[in-house]
N, C-alpha and C. Protein backbone atom coordinates (compact mmCIF):
# COMPACT_ATOMS: atom_id res chain seq x y z
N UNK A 1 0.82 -1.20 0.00
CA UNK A 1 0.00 0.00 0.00
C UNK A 1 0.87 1.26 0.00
N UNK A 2 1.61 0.96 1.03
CA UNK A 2 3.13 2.52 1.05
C UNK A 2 3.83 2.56 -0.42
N UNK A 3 3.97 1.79 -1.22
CA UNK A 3 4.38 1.69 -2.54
C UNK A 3 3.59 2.51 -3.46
N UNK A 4 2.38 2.11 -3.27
CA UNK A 4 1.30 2.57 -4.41
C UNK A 4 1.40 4.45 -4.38
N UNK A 5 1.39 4.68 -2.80
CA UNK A 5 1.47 6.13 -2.83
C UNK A 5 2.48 6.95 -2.78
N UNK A 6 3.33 6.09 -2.86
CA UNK A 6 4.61 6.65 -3.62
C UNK A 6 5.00 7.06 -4.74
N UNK A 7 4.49 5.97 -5.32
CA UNK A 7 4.70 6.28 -6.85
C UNK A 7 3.93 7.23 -7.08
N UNK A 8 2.22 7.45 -6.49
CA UNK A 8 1.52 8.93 -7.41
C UNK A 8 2.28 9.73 -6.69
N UNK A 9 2.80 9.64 -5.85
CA UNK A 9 3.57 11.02 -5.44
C UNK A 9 5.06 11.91 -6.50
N UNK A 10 5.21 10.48 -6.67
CA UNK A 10 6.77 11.04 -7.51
C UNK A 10 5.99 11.05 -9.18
N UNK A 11 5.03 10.49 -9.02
CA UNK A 11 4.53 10.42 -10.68
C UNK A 11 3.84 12.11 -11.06
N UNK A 12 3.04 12.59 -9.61
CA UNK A 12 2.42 13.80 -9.30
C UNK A 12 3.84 14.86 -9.69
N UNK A 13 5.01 14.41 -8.62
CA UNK A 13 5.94 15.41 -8.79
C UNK A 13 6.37 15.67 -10.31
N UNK A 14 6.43 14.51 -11.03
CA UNK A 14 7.10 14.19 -11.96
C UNK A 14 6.40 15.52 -12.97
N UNK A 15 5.03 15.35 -13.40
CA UNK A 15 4.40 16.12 -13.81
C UNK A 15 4.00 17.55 -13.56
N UNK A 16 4.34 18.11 -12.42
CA UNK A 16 4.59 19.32 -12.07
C UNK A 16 5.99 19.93 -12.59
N UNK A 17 6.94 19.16 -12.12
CA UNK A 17 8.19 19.66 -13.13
C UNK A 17 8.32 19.70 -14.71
N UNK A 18 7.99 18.53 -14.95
CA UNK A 18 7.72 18.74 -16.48
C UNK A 18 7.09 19.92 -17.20
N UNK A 19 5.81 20.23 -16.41
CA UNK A 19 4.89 21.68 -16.68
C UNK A 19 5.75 22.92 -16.62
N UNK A 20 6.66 22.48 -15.24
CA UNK A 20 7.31 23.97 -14.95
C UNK A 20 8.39 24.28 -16.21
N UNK A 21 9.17 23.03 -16.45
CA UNK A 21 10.40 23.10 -17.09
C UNK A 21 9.95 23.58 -18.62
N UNK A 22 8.82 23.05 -18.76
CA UNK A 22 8.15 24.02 -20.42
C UNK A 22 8.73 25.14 -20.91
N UNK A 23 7.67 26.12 -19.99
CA UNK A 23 8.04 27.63 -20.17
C UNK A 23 9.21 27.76 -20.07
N UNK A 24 9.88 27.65 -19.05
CA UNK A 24 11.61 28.14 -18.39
C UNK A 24 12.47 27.43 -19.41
N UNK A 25 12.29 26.48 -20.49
CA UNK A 25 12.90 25.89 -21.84
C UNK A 25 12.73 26.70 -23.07
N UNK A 26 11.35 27.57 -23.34
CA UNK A 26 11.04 28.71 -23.88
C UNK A 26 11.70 29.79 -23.88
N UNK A 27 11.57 29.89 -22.65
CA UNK A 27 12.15 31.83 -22.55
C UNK A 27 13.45 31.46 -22.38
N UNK A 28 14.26 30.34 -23.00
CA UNK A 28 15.35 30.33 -22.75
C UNK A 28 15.75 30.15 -24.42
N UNK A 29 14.76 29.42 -25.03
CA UNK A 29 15.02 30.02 -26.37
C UNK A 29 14.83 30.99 -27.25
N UNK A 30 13.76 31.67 -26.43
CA UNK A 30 13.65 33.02 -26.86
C UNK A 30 14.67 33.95 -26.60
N UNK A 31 15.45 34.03 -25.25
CA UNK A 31 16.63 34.77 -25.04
C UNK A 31 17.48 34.09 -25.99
N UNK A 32 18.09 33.14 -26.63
CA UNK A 32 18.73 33.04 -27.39
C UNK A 32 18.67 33.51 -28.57
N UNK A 33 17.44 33.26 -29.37
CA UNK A 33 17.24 33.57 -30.38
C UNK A 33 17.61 35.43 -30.86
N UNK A 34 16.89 36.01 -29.36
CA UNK A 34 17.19 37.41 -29.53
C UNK A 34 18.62 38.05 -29.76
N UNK A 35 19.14 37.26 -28.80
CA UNK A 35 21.30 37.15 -28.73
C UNK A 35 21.41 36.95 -29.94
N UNK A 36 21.06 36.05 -30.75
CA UNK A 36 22.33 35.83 -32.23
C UNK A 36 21.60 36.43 -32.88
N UNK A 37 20.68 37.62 -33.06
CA UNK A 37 20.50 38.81 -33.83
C UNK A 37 21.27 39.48 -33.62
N UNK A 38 21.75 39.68 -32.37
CA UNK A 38 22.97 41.11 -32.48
C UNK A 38 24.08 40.61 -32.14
N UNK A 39 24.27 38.99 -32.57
CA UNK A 39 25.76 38.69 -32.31
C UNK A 39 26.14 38.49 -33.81
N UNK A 40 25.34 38.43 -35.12
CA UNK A 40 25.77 37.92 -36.08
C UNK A 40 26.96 38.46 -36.89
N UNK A 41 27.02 39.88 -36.20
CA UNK A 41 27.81 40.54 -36.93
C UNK A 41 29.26 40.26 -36.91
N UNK A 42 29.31 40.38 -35.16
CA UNK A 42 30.31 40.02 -34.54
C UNK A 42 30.92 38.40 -34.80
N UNK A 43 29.62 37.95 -35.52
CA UNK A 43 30.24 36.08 -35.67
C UNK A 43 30.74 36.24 -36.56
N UNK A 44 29.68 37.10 -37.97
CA UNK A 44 30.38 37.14 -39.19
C UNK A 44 32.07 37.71 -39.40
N UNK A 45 32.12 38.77 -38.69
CA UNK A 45 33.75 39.29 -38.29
C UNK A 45 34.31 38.59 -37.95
N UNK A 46 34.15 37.66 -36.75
CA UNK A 46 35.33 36.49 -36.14
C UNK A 46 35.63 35.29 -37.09
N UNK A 47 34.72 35.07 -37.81
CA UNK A 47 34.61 34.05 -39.21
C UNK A 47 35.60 34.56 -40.16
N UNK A 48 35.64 35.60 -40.66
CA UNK A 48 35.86 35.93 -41.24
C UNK A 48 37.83 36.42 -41.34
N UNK A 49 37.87 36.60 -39.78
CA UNK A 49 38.94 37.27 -39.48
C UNK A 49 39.88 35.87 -39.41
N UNK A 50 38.94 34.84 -39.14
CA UNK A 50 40.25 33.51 -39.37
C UNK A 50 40.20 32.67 -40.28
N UNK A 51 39.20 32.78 -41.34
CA UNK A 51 39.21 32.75 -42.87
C UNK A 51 40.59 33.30 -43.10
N UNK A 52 40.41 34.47 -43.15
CA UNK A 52 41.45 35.51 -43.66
C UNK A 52 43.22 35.15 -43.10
N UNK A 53 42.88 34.63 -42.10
CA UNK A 53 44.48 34.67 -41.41
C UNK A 53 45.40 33.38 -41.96
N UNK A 54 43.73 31.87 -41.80
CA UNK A 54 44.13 30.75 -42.63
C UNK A 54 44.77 31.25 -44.04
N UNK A 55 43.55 31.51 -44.51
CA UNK A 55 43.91 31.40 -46.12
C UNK A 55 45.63 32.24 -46.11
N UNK A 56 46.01 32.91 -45.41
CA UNK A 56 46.72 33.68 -46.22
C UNK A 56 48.65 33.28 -45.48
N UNK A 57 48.01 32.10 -44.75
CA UNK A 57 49.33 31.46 -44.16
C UNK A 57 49.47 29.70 -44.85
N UNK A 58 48.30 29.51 -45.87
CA UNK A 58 48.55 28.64 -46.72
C UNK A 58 48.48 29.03 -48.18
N UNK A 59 48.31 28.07 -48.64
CA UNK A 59 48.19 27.95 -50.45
C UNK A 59 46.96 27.52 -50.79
N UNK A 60 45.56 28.27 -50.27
CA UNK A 60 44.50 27.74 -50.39
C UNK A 60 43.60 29.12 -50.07
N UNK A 61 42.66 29.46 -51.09
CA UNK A 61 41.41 30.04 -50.94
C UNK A 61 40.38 30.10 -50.43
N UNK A 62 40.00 30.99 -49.60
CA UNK A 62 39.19 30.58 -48.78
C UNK A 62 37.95 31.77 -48.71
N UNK A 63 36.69 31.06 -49.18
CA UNK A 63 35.66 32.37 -49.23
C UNK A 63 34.71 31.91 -48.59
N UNK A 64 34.06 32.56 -47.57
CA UNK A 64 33.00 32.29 -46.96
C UNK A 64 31.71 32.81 -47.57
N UNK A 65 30.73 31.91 -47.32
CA UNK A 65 29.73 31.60 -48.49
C UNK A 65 28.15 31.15 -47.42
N UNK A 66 27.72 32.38 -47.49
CA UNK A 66 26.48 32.57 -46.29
C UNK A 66 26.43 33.27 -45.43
N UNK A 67 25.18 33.41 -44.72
CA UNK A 67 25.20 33.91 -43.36
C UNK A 67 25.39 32.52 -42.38
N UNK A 68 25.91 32.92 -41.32
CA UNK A 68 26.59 31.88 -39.94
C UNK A 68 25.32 31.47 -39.78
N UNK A 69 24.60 30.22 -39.18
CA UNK A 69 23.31 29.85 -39.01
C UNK A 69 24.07 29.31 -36.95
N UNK A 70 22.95 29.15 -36.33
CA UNK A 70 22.85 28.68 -35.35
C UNK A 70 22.63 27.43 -34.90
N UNK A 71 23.30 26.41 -34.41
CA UNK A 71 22.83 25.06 -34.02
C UNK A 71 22.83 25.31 -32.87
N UNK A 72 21.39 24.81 -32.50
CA UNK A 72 21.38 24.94 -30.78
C UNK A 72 21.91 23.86 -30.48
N UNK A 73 21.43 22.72 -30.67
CA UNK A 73 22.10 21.12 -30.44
C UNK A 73 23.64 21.34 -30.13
N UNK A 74 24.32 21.53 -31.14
CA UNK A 74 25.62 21.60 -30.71
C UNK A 74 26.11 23.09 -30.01
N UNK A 75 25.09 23.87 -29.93
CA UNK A 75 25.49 25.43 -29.22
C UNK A 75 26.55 25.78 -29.86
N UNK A 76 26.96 25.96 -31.73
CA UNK A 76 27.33 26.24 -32.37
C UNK A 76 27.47 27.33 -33.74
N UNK A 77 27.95 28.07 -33.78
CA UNK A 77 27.44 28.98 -35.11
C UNK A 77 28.47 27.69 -36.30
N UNK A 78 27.22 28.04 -37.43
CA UNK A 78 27.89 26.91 -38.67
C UNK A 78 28.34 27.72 -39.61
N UNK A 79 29.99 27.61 -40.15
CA UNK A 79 29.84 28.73 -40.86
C UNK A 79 30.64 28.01 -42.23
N UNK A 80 29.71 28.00 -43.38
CA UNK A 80 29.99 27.66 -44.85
C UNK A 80 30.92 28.47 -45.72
N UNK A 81 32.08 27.24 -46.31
CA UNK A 81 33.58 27.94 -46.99
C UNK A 81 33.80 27.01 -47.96
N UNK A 82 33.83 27.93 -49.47
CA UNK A 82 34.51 27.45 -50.07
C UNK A 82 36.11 27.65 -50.56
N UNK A 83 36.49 26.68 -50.88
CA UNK A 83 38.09 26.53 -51.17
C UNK A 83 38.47 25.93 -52.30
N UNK A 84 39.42 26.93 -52.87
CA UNK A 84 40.19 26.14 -53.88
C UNK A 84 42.00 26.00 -53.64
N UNK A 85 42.69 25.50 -54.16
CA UNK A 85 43.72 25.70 -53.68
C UNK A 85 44.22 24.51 -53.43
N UNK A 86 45.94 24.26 -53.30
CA UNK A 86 46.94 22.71 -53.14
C UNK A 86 46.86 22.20 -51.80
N UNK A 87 46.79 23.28 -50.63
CA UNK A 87 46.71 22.63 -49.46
C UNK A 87 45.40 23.40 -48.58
N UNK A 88 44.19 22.92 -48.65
CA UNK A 88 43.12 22.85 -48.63
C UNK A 88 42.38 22.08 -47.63
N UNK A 89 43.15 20.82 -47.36
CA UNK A 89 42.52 20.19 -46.71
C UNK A 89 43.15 20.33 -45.24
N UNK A 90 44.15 20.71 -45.46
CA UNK A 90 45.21 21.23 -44.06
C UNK A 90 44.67 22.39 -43.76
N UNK A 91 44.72 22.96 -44.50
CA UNK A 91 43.43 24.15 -44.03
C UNK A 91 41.89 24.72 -43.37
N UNK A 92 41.46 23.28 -43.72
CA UNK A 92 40.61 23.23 -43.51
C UNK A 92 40.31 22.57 -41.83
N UNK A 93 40.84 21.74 -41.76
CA UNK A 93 41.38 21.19 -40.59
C UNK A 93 41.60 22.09 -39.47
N UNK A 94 42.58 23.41 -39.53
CA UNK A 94 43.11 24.47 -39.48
C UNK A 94 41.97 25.79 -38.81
N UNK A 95 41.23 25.85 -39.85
CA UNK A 95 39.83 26.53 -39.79
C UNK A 95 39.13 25.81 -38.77
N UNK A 96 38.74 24.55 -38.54
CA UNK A 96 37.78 23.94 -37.34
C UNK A 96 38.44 24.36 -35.95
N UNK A 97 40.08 24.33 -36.41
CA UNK A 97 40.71 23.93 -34.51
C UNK A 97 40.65 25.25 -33.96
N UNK A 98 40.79 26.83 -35.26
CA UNK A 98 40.66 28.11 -34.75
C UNK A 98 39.51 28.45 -34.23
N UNK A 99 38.53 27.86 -35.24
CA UNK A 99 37.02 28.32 -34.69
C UNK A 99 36.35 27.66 -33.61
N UNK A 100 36.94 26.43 -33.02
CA UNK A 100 36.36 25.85 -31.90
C UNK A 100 36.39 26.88 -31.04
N UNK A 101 37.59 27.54 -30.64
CA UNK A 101 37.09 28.06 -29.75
C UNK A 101 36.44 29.45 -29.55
N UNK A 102 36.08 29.77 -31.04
CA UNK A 102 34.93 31.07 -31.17
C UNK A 102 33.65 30.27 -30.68
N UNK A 103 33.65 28.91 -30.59
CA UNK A 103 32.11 28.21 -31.33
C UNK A 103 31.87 28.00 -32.19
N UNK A 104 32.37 28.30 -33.53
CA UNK A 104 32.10 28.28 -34.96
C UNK A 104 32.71 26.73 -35.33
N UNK A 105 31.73 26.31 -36.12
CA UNK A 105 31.76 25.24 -36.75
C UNK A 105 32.11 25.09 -38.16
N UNK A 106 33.30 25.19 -39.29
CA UNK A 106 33.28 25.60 -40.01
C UNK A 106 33.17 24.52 -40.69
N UNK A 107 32.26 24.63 -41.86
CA UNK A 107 32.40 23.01 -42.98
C UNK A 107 32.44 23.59 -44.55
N UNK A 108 32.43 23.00 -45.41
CA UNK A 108 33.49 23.25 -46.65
C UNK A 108 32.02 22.48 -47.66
N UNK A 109 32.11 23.82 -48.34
CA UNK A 109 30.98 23.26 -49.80
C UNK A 109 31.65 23.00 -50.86
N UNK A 110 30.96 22.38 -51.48
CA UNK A 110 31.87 22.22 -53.06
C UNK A 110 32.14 23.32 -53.69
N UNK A 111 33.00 23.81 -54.01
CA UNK A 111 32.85 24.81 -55.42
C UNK A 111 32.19 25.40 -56.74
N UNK A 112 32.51 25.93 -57.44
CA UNK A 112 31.02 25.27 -58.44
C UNK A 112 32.19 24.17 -59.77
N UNK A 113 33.38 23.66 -59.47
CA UNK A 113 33.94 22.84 -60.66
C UNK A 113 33.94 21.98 -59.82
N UNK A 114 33.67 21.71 -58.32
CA UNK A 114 33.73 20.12 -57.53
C UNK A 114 32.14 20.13 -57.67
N UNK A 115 31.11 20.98 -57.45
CA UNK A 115 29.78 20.83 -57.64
C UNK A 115 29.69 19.64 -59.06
N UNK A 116 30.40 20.80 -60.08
CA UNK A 116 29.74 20.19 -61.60
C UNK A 116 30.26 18.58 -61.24
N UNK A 117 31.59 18.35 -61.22
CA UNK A 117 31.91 16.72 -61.18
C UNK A 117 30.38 16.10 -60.06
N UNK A 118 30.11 16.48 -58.78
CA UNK A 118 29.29 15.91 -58.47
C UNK A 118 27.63 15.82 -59.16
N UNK A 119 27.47 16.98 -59.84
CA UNK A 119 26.46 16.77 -60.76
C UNK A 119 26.03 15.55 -62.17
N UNK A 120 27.11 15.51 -62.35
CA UNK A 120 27.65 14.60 -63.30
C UNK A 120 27.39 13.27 -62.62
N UNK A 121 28.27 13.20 -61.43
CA UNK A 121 28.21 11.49 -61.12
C UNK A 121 26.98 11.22 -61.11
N UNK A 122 25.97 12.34 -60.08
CA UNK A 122 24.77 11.84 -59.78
C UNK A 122 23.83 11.62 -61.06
N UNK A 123 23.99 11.81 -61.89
CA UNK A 123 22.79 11.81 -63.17
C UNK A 123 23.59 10.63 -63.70
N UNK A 124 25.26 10.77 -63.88
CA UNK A 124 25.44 9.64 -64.48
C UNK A 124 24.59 7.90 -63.67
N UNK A 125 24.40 7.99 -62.25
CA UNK A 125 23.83 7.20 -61.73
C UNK A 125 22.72 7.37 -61.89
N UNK A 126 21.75 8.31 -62.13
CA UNK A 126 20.35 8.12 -62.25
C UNK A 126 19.84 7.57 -63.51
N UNK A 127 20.55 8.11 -65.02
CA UNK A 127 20.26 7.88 -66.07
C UNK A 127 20.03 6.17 -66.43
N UNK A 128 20.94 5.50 -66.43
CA UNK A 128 20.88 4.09 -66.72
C UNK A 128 19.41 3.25 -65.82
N UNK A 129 19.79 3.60 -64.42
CA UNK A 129 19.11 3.14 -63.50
C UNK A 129 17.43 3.49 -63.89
N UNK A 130 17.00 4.78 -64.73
CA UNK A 130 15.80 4.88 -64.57
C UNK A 130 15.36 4.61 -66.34
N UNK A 131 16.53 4.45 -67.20
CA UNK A 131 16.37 4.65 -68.41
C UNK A 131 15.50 5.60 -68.96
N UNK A 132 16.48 6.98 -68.17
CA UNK A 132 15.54 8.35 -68.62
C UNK A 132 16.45 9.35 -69.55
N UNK A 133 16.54 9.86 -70.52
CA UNK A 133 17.44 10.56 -70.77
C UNK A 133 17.55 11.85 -69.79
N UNK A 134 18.38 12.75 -69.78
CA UNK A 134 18.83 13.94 -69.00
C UNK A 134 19.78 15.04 -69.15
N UNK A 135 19.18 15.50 -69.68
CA UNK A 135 20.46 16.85 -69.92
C UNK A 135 20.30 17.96 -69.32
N UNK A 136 21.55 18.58 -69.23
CA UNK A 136 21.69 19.52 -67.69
C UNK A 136 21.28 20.73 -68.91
N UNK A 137 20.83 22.11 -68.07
CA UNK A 137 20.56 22.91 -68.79
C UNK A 137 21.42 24.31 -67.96
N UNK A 138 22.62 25.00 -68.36
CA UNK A 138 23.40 26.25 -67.90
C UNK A 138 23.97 25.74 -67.28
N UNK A 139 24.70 26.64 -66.29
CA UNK A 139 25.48 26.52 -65.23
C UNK A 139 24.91 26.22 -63.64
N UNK A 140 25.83 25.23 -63.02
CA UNK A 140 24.93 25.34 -61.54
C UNK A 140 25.33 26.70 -60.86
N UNK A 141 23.83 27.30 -60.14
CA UNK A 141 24.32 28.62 -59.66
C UNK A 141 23.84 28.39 -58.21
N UNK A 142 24.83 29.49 -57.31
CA UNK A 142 24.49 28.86 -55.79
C UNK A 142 23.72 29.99 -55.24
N UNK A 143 22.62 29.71 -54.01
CA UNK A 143 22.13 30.52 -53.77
C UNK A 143 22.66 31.01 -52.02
N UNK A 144 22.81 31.85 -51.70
CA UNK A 144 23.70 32.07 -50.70
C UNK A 144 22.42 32.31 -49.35
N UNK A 145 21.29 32.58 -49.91
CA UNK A 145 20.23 32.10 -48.93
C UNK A 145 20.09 31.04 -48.50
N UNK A 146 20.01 30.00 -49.13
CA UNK A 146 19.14 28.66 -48.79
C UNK A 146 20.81 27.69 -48.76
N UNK A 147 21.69 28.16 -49.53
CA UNK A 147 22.47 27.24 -49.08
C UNK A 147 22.84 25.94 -50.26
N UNK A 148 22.35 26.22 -51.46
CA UNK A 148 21.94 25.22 -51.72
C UNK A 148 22.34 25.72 -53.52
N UNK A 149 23.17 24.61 -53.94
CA UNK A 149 23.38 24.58 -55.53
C UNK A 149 22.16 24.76 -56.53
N UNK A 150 21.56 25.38 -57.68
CA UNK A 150 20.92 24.44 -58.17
C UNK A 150 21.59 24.60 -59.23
N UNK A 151 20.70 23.33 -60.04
CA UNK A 151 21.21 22.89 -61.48
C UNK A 151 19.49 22.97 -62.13
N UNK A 152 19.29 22.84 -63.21
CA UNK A 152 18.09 22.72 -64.41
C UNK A 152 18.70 21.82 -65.17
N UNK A 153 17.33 21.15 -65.42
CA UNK A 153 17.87 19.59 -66.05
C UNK A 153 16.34 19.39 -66.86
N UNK A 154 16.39 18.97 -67.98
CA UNK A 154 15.56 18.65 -68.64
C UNK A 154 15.27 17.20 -69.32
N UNK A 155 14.58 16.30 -68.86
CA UNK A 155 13.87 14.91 -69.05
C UNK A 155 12.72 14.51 -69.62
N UNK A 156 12.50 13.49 -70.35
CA UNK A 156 11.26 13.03 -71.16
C UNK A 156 11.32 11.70 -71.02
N UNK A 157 10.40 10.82 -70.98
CA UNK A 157 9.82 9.34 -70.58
C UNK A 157 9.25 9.06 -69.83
N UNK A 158 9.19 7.99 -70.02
CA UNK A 158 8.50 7.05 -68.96
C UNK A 158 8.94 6.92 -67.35
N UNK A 159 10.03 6.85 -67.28
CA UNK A 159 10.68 6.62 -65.83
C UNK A 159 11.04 8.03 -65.82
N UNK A 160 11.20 9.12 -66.10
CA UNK A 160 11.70 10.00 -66.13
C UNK A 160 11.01 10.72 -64.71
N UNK A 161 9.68 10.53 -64.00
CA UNK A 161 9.55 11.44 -62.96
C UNK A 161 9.82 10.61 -61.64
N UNK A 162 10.21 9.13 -61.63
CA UNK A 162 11.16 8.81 -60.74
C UNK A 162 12.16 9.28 -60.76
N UNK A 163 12.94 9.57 -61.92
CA UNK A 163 14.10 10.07 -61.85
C UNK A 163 14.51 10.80 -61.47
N UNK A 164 13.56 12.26 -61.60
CA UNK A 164 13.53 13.46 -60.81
C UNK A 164 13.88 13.43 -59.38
N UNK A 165 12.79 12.26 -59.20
CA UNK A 165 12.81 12.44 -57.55
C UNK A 165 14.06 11.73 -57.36
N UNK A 166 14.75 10.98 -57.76
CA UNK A 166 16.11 10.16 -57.61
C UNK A 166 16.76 11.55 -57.29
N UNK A 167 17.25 12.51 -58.51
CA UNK A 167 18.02 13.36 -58.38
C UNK A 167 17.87 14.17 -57.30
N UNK A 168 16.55 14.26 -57.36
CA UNK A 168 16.57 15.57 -55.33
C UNK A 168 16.64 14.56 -54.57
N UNK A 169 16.64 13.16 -54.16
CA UNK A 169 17.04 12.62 -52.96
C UNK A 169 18.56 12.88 -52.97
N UNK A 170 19.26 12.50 -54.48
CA UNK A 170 20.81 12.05 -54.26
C UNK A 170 21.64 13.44 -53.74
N UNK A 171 20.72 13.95 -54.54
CA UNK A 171 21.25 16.07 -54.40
C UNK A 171 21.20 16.50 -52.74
N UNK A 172 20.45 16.07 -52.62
CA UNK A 172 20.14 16.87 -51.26
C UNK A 172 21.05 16.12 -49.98
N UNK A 173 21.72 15.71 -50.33
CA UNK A 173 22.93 15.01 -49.65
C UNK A 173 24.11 15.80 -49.75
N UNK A 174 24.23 16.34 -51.02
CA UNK A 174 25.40 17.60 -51.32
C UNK A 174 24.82 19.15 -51.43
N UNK A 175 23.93 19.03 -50.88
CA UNK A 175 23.34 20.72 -51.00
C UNK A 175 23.20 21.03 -52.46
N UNK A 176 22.16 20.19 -53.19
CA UNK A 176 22.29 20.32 -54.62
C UNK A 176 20.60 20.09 -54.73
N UNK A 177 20.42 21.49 -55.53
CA UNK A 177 18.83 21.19 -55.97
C UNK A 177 18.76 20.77 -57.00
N UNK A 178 18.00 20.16 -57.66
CA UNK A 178 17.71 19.69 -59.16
C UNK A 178 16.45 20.28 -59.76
N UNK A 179 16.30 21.34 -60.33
CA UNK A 179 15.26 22.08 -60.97
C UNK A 179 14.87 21.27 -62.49
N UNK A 180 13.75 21.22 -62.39
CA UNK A 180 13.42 20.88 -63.97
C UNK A 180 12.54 21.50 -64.71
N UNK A 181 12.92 21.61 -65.80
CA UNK A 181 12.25 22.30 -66.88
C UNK A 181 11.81 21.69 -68.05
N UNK A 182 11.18 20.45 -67.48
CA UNK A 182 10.56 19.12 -68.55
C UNK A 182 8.80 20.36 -68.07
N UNK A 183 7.96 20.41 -69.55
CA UNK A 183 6.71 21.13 -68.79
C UNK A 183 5.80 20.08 -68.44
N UNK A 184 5.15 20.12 -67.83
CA UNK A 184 4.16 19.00 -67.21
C UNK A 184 3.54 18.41 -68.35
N UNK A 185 3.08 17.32 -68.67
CA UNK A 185 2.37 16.61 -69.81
C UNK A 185 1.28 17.31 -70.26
N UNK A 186 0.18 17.91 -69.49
CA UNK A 186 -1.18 18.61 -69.96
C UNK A 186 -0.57 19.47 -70.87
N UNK A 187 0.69 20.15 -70.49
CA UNK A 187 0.94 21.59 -71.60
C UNK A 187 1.35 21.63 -72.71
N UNK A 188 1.98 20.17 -73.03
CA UNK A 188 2.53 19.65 -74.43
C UNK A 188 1.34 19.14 -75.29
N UNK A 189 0.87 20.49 -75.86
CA UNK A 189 -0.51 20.24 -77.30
C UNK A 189 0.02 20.54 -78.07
């Protein structure tokens, strides 16, 4: 019997904290959220200032490419760089161990001539697999909002709107959109 009312007791407590811890988890992301409005500047500067110090104590290019985004999970600013250049990957390396201790998380996008090779592989894998033809249409251009490559690609067949969707699953693994400009079937009279 002393058991039974134990447990609603700690089960009672249990649920009072939970209620409390809600709100006080809220206004704790709301104070955050408000902070990296007026820290971005200051992130973008500290990003920037060891971009600048890397790149220019190796043999590697280094352009930062976005605004810094926030990971709460890791209580991290993420900040996107591209690179060209012979020692690049030492650099890059380089860039994480400086920015740990800003917080900054720095990770490395393709370029747009490592993009195109990855554009390529991925269609070269979709094409056979869906027996769709596919041809890319311009240049991939990046959008510095969203983060994200795209390419225009134009397809006709039968398997061809699996294929599509093949390409935005495989894409969206490399920050690569796949736009198409096949027009929907009703419009072809």
């Amino acid at each position: 019997m002393r058991a039974r009312r134990r447990f609603r007791f700690t089960a009672r407590v249990g649920r009072i904290l939970a209620a409390a811890a809600a709100p006080a988890s809220l206004l704790c992301v709301a104070a955050r959220s408000s902070a990296q409005d007026g820290d971005i500047d200051i992130i973008q500067r500290t990003a920037a200032e060891i971009a600048a110090s890397v790149s220019s104590s190796s043999h590697c290019s280094i352009e930062l490419r976005g605004a810094p985004r926030f990971d709460g999970l890791a209580n991290a600013w993420l900040v996107a760089y591209m690179a060209a250049g012979a020692t690049c990957d030492a650099a890059g390396d380089e860039l994480r161990r400086l920015g740990k201790e800003s917080a900054l998380v720095f990770f490395r996008r393709p370029d747009s001539n490592q993009v195109r090779v990855l554009i390529a592989n991925i269609r070269a894998s979709v094409v056979p697999a869906f027996h769709c033809p596919i041809s890319l249409r311009g240049d991939p251009s990046f959008d510095d909002g969203s983060g994200y490559w795209t390419v225009t690609f134009l397809a006709s067949g039968p398997g061809c709107g699996d294929a599509a969707v093949e390409l935005s699953r495989l894409g969206a693994d490399y920050q690569i959109r796949f736009q198409s400009a096949t027009p929907p079937e009703g419009v072809l009279r």
